[in-house]
Each structure stands twice: as structure tokens, then as C-alpha cells.
C-alpha atoms as a PDB file:
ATOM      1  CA  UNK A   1      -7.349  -2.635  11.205  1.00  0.00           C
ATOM      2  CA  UNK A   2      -5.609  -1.152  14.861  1.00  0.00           C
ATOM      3  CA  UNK A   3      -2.094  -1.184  14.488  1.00  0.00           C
ATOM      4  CA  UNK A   4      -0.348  -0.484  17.544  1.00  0.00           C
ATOM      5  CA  UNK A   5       3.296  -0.893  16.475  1.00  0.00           C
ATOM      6  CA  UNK A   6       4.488  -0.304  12.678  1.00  0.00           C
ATOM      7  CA  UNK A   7       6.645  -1.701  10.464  1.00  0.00           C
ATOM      8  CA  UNK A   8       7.117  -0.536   6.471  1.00  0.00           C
ATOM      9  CA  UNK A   9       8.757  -1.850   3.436  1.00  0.00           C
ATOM     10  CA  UNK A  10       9.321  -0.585   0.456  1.00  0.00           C
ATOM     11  CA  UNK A  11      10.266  -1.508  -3.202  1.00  0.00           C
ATOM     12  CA  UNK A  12      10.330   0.825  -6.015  1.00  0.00           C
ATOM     13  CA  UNK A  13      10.815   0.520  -9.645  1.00  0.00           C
ATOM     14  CA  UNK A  14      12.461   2.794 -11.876  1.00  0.00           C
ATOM     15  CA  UNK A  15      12.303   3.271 -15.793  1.00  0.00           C
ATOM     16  CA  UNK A  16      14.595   6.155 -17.568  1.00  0.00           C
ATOM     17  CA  UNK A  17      14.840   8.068 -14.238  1.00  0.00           C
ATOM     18  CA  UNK A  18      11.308   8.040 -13.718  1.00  0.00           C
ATOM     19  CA  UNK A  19       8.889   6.186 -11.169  1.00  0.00           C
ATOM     20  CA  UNK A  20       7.157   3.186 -12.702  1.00  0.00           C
ATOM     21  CA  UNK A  21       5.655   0.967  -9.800  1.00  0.00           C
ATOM     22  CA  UNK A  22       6.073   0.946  -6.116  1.00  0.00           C
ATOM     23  CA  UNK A  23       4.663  -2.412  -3.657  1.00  0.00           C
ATOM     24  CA  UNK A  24       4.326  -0.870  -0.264  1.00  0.00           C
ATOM     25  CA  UNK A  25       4.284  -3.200   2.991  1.00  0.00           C
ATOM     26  CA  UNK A  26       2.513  -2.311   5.943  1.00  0.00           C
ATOM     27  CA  UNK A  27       2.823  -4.487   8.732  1.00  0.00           C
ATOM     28  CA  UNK A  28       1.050  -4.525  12.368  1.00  0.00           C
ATOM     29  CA  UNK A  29       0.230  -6.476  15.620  1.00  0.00           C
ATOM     30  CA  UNK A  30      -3.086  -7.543  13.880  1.00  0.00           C
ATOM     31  CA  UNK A  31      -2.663  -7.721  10.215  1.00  0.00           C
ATOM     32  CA  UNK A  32      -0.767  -6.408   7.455  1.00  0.00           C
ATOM     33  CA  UNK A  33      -1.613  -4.430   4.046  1.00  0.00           C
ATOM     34  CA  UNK A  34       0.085  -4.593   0.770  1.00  0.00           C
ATOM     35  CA  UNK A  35      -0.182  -1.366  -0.931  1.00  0.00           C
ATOM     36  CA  UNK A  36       1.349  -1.695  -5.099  1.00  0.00           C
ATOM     37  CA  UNK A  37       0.931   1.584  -7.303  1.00  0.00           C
ATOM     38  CA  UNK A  38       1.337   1.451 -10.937  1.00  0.00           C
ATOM     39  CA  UNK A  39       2.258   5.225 -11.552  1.00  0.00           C
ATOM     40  CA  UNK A  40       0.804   5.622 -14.810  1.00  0.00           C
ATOM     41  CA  UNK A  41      -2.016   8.018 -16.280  1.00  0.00           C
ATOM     42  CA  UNK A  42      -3.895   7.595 -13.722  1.00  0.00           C
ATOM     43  CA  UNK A  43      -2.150   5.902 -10.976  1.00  0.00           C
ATOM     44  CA  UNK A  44      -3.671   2.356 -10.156  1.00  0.00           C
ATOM     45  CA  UNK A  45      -3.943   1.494  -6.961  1.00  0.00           C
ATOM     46  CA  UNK A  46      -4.691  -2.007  -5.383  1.00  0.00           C
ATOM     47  CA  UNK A  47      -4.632  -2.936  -1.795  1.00  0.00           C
ATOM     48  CA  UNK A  48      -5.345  -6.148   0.016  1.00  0.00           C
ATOM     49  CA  UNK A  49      -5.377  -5.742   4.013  1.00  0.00           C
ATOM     50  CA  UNK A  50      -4.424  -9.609   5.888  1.00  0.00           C
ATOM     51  CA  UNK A  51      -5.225 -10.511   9.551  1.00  0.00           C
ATOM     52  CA  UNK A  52      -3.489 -12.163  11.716  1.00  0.00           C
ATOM     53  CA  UNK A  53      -6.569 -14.919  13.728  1.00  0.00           C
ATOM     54  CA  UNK A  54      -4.726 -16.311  16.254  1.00  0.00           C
ATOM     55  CA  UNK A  55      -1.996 -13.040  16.858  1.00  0.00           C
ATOM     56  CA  UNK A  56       1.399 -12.171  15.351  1.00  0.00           C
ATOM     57  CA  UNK A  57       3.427 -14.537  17.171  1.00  0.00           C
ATOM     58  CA  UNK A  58       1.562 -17.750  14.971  1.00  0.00           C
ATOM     59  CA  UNK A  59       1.417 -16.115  11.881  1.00  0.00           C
ATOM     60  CA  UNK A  60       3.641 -18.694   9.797  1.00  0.00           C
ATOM     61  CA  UNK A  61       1.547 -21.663  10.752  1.00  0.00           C
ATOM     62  CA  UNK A  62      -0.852 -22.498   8.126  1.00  0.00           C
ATOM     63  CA  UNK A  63      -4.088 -20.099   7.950  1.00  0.00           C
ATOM     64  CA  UNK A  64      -1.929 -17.816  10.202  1.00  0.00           C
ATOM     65  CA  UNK A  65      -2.592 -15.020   7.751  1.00  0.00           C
ATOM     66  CA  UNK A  66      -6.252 -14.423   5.895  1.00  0.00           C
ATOM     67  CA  UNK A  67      -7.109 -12.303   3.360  1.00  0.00           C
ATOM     68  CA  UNK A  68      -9.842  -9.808   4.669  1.00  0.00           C
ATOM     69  CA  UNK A  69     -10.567  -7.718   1.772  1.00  0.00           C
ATOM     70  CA  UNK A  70      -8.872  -6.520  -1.319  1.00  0.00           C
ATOM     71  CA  UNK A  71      -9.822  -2.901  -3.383  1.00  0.00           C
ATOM     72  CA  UNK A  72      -8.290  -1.178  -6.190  1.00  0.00           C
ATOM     73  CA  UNK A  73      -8.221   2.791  -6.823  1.00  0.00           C
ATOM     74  CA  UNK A  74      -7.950   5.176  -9.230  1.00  0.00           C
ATOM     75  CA  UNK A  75      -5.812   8.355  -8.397  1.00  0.00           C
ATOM     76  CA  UNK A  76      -6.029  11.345 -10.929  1.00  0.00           C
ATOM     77  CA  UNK A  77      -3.525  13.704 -12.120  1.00  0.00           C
ATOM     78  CA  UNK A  78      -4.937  16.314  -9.041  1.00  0.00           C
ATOM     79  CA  UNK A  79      -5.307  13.609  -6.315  1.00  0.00           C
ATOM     80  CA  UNK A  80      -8.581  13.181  -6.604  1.00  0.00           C
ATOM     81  CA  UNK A  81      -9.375   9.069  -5.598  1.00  0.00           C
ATOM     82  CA  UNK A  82     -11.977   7.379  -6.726  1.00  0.00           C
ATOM     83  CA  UNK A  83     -13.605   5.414  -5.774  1.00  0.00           C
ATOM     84  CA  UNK A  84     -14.100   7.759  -2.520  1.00  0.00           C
ATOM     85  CA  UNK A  85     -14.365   4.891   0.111  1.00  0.00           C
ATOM     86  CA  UNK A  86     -10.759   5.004   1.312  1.00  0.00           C
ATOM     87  CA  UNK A  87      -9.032   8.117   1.837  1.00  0.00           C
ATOM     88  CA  UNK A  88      -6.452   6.305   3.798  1.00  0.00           C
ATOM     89  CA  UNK A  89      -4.311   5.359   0.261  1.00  0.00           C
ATOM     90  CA  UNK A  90      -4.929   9.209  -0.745  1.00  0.00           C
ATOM     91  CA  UNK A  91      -3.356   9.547   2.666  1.00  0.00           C
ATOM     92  CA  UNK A  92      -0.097   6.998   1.489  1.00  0.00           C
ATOM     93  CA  UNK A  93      -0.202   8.642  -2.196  1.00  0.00           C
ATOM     94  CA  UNK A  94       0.239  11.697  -0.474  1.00  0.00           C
ATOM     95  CA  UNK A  95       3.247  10.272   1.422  1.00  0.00           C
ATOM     96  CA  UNK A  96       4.774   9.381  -1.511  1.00  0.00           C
ATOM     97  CA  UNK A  97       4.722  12.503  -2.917  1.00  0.00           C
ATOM     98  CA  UNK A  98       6.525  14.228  -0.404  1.00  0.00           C
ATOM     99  CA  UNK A  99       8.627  11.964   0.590  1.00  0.00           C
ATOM    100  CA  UNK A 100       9.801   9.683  -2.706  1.00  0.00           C
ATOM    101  CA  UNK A 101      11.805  11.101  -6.139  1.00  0.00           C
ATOM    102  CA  UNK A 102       9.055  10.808  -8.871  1.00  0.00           C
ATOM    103  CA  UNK A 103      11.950  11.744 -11.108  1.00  0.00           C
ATOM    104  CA  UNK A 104      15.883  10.686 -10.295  1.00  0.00           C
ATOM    105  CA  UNK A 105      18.406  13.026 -11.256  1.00  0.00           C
END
């Protein structure tokens, strides 16, 4: 997908001060991906990546967004994906990890 410009949001679900799920919106000039990771053992991943056909601007008229393929991941306790043909969500898992509380105080 070429995204030009970038736009992210971001839910997250907590159980007993510890990360359960988070749905992860990506959005772009030609399409959008909807990341949601179930942070169990091992994390499950699944990802479904939308295009916009006829541009951003008519993407609320009806078949302004399409589905253009969806995939679901495995990541293992040492960040190991499988399977191997997208090391773009290692790349968002890794995000995550740096940059969002696994654990609340």
C-alpha cells in the first residue's frame, strides 16, 4: 500500500493491570489497515489492509472502501512471526513494545 500522509488510532484493552487486546488503525491517501492483537500466549495477530478505488475524498459512497486482503500471525514469546511473509506487523509489535505499558502500575 503507499501511504503518503498518516493517520493512527488506537484502542487498548486492559484486564487486572495487564494488556489484553489492542485494534490498531492505520489510515492513508490510498487505503487503510486494521491491525487487532490478542496478547495472549502467543500473541494473535490479524490484519486486513482496505483500498480506497476511486481516492480518499469518495470513500463513504458505497464500494468506496474494498477489502484487498486479510492475514493473521502468530508472534512468539521472542518475536519471532510466523508466518514469515510480513515483517511489517513484527515492525508494529515492535512499536508496541516500546512505546505501550504491557503492565499498568
Amino acid at each position: 500500500m503507499n501511504i503518503i500522509h498518516l493517520n493512527f488510532r488506537t484502542h487498548l484493552k486492559y484486564f487486572n493491570k495487564n494488556i489484553v487486546n489492542a485494534e490498531l488503525n492505520i489510515y492513508g491517501e490510498t487505503g487503510q489497515s486494521n491491525i487487532y492483537f490478542e496478547f495472549s500466549k502467543p500473541i494473535k495477530v490479524k490484519e486486513k489492509q482496505y483500498y480506497y478505488p476511486n481516492g480518499i475524498t469518495k470513500s463513504s459512497e458505497k464500494n468506496g472502501i474494498i477489502l484487498k486482503n486479510q492475514n493473521t500471525y502468530i508472534i512468539d514469546s521472542n518475536g519471532n512471526i510466523s508466518p514469515k511473509n510480513n515483517q511489517n506487523i513484527l515492525e508494529v509489535y515492535k512499536y508496541f513494545q516500546n512505546n505501550i505499558p504491557f503492565h499498568l502500575k
